[in-house]
Protein backbone atom coordinates (compact mmCIF):
# COMPACT_ATOMS: atom_id res chain seq x y z
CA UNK A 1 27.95 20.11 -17.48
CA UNK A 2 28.57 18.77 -20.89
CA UNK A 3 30.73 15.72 -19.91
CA UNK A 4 27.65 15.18 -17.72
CA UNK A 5 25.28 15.65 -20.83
CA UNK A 6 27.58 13.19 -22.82
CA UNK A 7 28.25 10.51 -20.25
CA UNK A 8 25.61 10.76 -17.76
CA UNK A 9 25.67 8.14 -14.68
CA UNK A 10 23.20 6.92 -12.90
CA UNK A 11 24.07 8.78 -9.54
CA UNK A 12 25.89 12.47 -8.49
CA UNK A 13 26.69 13.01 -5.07
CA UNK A 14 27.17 16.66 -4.67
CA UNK A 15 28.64 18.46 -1.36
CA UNK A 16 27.90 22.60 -1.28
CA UNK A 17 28.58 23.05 -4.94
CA UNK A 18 26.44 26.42 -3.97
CA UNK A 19 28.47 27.54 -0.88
CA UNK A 20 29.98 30.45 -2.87
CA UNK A 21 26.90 31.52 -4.99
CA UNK A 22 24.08 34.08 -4.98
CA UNK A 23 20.72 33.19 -4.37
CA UNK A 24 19.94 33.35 -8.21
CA UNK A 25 22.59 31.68 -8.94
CA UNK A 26 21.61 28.72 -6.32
CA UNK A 27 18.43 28.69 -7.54
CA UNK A 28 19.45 28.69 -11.24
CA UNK A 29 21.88 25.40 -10.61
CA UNK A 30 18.62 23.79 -8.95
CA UNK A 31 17.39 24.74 -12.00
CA UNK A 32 19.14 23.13 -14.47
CA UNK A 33 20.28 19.80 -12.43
CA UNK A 34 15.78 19.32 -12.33
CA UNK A 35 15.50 20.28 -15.96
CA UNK A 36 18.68 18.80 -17.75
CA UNK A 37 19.67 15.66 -16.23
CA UNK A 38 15.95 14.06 -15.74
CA UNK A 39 17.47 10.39 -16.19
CA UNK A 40 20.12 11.04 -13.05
CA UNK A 41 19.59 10.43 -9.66
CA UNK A 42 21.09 13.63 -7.31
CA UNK A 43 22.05 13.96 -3.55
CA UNK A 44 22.88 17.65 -3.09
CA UNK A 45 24.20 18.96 0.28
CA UNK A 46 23.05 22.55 0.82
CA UNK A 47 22.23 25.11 2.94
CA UNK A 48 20.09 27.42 0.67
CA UNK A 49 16.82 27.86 0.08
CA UNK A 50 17.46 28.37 -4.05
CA UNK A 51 18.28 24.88 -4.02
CA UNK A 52 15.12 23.63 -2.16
CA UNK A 53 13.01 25.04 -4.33
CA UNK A 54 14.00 22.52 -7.19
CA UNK A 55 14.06 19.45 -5.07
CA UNK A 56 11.81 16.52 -5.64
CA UNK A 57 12.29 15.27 -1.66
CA UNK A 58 13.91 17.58 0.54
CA UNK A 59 15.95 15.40 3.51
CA UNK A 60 16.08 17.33 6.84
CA UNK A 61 17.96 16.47 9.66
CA UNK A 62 18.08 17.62 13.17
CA UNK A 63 18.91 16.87 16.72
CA UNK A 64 15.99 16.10 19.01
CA UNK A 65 16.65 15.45 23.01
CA UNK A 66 20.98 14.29 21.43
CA UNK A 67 19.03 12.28 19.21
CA UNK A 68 19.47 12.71 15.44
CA UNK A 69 15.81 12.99 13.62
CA UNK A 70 15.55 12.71 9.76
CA UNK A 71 12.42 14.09 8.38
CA UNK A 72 11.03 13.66 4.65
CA UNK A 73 9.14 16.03 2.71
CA UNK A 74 8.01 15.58 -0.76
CA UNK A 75 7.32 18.15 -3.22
CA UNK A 76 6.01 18.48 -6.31
């Protein structure tokens, strides 16, 4: 986090980087990417609620009929 701080880019793609954590813990992460890196653009791939709860758009994708449906939903 603090070569992040130091040299932030524009952009972090991040895959899982909860996969192995707690609830809290998830949610904690959320947490700090929302509150720390405000000038940073994130994609995070996840699976847990925790992280949801910090996201500014939450993607959502699904398979419809064999057809793959993206839905959008914008929070606060």
């Amino acid at each position: 986090m603090a070569l992040l701080q130091f040299k932030p880019a524009p952009m972090y793609i991040l895959d899982e980087v909860d996969a192995a954590l707690d609830p809290s813990h998830t949610q904690n992460i959320g947490r700090l990417i929302k509150t720390r890196f405000t000038g940073s653009q994130f994609v995070v791939v996840s699976l847990k609620d925790g992280m949801f709860e910090n996201a500014n758009r939450i993607f959502r994708t699904r398979f419809v009929d064999g057809t793959s449906v993206v839905s959008v939903e914008k929070r606060p």
